[in-house]
N, C-alpha and C. Protein backbone atom coordinates (compact mmCIF):
# COMPACT_ATOMS: atom_id res chain seq x y z
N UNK A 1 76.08 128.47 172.53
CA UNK A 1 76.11 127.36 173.46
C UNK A 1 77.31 127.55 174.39
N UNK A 2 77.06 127.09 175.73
CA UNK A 2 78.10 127.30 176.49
C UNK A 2 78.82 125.60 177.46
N UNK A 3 80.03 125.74 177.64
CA UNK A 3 80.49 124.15 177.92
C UNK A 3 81.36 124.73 179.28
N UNK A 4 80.76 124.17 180.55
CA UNK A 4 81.46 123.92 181.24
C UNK A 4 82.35 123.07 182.01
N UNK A 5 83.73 123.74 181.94
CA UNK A 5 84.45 122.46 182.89
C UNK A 5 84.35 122.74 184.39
N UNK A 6 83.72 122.29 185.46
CA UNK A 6 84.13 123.04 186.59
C UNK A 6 84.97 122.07 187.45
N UNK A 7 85.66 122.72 188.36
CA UNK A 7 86.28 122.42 189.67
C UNK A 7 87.75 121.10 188.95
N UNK A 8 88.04 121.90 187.96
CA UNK A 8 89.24 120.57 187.90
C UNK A 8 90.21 120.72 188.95
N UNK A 9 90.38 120.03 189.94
CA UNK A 9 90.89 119.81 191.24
C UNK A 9 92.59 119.28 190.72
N UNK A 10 93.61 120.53 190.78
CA UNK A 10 94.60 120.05 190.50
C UNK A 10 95.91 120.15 191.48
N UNK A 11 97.01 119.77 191.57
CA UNK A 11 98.41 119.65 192.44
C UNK A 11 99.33 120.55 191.44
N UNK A 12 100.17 120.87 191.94
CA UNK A 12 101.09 122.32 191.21
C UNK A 12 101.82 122.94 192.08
N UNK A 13 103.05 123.20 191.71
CA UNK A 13 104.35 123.88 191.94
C UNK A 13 104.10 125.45 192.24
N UNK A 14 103.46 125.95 193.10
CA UNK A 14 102.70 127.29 192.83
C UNK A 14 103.25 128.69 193.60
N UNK A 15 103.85 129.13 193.54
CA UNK A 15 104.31 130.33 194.47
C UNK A 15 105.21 131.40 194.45
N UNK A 16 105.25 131.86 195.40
CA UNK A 16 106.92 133.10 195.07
C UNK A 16 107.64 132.87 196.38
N UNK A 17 106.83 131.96 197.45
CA UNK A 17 108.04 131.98 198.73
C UNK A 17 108.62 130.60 198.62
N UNK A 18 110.05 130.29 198.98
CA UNK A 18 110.55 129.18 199.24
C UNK A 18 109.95 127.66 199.33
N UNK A 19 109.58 127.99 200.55
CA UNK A 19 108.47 127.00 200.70
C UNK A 19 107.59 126.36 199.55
N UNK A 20 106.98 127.49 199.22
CA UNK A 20 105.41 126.72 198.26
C UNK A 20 106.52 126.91 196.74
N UNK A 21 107.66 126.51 196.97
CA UNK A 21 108.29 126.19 195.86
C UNK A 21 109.20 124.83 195.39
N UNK A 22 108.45 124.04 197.26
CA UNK A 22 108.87 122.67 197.14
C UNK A 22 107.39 121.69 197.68
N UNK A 23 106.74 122.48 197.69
CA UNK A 23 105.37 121.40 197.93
C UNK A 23 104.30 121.65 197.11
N UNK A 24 103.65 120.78 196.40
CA UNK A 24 102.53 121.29 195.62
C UNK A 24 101.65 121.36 196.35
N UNK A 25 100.78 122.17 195.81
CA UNK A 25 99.64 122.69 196.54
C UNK A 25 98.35 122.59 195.45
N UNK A 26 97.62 122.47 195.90
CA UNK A 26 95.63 122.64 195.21
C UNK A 26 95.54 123.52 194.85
N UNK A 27 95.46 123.47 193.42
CA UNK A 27 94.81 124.41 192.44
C UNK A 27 92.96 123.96 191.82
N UNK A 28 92.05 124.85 191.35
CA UNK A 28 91.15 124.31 190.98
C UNK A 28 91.03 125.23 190.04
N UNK A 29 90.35 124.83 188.55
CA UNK A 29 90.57 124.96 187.19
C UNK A 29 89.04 125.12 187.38
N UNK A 30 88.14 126.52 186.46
CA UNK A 30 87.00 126.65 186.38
C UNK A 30 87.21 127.10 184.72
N UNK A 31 86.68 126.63 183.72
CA UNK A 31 86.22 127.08 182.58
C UNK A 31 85.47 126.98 181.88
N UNK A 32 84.74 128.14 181.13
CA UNK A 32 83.77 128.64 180.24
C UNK A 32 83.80 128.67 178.77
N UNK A 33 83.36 127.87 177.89
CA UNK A 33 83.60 128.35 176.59
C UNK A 33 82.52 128.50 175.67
N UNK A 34 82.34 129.83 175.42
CA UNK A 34 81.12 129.98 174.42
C UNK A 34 81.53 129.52 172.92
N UNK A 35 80.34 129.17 172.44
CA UNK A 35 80.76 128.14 170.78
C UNK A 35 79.61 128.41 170.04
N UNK A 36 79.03 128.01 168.80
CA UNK A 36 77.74 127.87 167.88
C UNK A 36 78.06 126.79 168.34
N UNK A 37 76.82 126.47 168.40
CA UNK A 37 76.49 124.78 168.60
C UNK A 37 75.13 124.63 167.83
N UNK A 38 74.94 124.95 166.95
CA UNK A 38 74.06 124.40 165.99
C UNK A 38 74.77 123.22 165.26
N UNK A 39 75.30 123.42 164.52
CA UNK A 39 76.02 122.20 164.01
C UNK A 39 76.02 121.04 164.49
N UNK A 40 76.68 121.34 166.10
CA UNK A 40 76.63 119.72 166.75
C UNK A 40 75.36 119.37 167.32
N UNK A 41 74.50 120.45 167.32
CA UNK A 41 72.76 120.00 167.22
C UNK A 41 72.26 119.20 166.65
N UNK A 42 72.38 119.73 165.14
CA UNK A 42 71.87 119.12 163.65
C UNK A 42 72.91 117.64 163.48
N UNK A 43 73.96 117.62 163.79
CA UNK A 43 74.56 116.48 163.53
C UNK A 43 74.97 115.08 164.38
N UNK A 44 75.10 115.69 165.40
CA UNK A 44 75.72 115.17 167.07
C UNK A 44 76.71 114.28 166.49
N UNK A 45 77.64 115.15 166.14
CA UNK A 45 78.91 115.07 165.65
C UNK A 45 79.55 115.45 166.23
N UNK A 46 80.97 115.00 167.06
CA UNK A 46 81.82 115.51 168.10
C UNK A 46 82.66 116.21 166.85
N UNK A 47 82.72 116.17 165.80
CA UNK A 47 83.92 117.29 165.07
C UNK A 47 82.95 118.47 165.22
N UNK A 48 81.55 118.57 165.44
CA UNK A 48 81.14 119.87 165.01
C UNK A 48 80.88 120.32 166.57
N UNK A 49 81.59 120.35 167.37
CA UNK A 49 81.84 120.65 168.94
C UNK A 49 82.83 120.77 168.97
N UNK A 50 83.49 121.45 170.45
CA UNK A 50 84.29 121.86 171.37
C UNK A 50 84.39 120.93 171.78
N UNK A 51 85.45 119.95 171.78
CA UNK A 51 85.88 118.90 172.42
C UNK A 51 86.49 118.89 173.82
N UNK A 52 86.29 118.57 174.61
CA UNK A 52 86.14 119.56 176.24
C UNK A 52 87.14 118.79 176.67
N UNK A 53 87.02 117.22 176.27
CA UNK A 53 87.54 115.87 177.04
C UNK A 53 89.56 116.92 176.60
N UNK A 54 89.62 116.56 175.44
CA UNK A 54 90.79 117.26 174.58
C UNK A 54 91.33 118.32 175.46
N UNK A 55 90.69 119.14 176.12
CA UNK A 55 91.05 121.10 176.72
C UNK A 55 91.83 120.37 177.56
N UNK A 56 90.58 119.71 178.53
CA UNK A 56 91.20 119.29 180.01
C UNK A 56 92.14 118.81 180.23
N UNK A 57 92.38 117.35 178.88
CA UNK A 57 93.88 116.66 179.06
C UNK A 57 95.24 117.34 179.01
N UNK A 58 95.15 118.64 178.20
CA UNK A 58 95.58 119.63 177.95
C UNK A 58 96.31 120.17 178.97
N UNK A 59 95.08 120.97 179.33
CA UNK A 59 95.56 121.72 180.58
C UNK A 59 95.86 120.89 181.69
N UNK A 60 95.34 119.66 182.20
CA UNK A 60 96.08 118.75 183.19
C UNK A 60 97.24 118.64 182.78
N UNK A 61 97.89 118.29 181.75
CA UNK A 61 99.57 118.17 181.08
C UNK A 61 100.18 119.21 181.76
N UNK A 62 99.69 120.41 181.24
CA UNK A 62 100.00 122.28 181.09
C UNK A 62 100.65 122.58 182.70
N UNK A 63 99.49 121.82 183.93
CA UNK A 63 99.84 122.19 184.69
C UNK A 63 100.71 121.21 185.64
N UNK A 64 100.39 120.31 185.50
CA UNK A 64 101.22 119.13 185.86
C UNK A 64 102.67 118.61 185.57
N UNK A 65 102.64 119.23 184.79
CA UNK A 65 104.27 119.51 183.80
C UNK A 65 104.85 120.49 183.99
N UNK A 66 104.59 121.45 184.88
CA UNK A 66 105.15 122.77 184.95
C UNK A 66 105.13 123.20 186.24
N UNK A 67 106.16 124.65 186.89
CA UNK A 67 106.12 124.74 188.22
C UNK A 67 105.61 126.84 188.11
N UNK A 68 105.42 127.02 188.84
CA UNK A 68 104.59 128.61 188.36
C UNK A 68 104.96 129.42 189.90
N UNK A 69 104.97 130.69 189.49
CA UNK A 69 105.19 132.10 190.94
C UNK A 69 103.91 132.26 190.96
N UNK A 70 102.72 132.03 189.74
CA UNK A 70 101.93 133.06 189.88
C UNK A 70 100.21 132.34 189.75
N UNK A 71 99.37 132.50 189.95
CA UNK A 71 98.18 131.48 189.57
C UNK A 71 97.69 132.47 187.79
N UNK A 72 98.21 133.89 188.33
CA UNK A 72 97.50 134.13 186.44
C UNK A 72 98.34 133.87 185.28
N UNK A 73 99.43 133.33 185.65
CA UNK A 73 100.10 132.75 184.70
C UNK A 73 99.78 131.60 184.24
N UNK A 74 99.25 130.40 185.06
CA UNK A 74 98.63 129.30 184.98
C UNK A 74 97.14 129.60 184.07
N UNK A 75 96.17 130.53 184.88
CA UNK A 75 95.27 131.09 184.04
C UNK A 75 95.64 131.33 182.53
N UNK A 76 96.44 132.04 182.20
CA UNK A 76 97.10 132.48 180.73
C UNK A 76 97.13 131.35 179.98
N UNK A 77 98.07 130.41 180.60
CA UNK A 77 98.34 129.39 179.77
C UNK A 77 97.35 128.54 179.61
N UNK A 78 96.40 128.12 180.44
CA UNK A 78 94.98 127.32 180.32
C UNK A 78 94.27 128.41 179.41
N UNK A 79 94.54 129.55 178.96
CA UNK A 79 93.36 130.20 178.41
C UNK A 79 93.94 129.99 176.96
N UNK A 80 95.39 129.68 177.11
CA UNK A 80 95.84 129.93 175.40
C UNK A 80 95.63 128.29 174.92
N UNK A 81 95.63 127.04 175.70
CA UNK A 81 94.99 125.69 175.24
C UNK A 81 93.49 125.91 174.91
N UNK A 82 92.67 126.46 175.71
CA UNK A 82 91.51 126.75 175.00
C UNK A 82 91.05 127.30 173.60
N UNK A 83 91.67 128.54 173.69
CA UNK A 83 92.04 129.23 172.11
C UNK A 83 92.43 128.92 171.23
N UNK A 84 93.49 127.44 171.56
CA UNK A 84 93.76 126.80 169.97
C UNK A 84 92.82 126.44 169.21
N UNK A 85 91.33 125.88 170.01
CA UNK A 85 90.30 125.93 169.05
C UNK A 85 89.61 126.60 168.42
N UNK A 86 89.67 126.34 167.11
CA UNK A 86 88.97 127.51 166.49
C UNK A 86 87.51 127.47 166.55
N UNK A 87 86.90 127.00 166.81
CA UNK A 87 84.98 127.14 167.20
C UNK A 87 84.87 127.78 168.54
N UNK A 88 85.69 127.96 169.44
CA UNK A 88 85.86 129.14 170.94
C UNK A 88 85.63 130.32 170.27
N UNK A 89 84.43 131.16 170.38
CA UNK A 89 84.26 132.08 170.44
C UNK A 89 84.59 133.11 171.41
N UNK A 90 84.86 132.52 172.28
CA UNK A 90 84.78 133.63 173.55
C UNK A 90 84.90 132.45 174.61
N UNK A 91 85.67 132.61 175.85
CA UNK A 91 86.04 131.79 177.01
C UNK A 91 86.65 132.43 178.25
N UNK A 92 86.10 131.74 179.13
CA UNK A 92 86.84 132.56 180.38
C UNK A 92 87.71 131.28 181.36
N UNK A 93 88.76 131.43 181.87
CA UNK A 93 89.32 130.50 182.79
C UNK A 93 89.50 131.20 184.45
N UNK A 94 88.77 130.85 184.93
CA UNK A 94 88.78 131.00 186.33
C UNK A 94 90.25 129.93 187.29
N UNK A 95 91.32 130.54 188.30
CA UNK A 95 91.89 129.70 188.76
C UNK A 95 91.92 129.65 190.33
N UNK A 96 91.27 128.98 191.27
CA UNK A 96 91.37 129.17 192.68
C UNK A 96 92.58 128.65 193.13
N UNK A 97 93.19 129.42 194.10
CA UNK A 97 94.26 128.98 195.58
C UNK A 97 93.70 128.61 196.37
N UNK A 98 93.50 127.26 196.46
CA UNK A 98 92.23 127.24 197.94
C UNK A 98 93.64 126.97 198.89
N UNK A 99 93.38 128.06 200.45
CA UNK A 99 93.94 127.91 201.56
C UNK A 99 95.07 129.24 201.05
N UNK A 100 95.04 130.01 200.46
CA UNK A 100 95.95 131.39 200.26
C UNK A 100 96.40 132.37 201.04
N UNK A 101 95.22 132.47 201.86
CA UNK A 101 95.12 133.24 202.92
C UNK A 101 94.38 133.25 203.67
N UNK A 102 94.78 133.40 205.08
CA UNK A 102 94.00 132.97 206.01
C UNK A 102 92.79 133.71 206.12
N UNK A 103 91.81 132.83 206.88
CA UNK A 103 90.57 133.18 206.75
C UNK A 103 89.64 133.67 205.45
N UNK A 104 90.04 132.82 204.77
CA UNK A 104 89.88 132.57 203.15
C UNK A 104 89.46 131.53 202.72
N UNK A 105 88.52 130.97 201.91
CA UNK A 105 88.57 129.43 201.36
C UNK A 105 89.16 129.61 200.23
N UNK A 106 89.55 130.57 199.48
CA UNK A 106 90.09 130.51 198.28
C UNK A 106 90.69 132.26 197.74
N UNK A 107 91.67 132.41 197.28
CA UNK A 107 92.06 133.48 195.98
C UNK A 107 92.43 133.14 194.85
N UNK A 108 91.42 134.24 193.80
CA UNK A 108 91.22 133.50 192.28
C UNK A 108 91.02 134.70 191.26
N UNK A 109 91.67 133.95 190.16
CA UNK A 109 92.20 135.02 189.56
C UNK A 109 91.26 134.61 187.93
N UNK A 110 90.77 135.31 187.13
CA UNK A 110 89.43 134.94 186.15
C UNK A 110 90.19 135.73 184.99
N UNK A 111 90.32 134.92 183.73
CA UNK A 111 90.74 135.65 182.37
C UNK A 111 89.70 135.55 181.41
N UNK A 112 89.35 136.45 180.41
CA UNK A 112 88.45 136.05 179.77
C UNK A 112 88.87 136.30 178.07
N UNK A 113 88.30 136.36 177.31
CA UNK A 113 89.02 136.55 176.07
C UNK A 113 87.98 136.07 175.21
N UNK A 114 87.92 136.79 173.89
CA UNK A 114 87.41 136.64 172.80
C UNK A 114 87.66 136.39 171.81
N UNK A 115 87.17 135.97 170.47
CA UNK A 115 87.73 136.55 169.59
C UNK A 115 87.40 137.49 168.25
């Protein structure tokens, strides 16, 4: 089974020049997490799921609480809140810069990981 979060539309401390090291800027959070989901089939039991609501608050904290040079560092760290769960089989975190570079709507950087 697969759970997506898409487009978490976030504000963040994001850069390596001066500047984008005093204005936050738009980040957007894309993630994937493969799971068994039989369990929460047979039961529709939120313990026998990936609790998604849980990731996001997470990673909204993760990034909102913190100031970053880099967007795959942000990626990293949204990928290692995912991984604390142990029913993540496998997950990917996608992170867009929308407005990075000109004539661009976005640069984005995708981690994926197993286990």
């Amino acid at each position: 089974m697969i759970i997506k979060i898409e487009n978490l539309k976030l504000r963040t401390i994001v850069g390596i020049y001066e500047w984008e090291k005093k204005t936050k800027q738009d980040i957007v959070i894309n993630v994937e997490i493969e799971f068994d989901g039989t369990r929460a089939i047979e039961t529709d039991d939120i313990e026998n799921t990936v609790d998604y609501k849980t990731i996001t608050k997470k990673i909204i904290a993760m990034v909102e609480g913190a100031q970053f040079n880099l967007i795959e560092r942000i990626a990293g760290e949204a990928m290692k809140i995912v991984m604390e769960n142990e029913k993540v089989e496998k997950a990917s975190v996608r992170v867009d810069k929308p407005g990075a570079l000109r004539f661009t709507d976005s640069v984005s950087v995708t981690q994926t990981q197993s286990r």
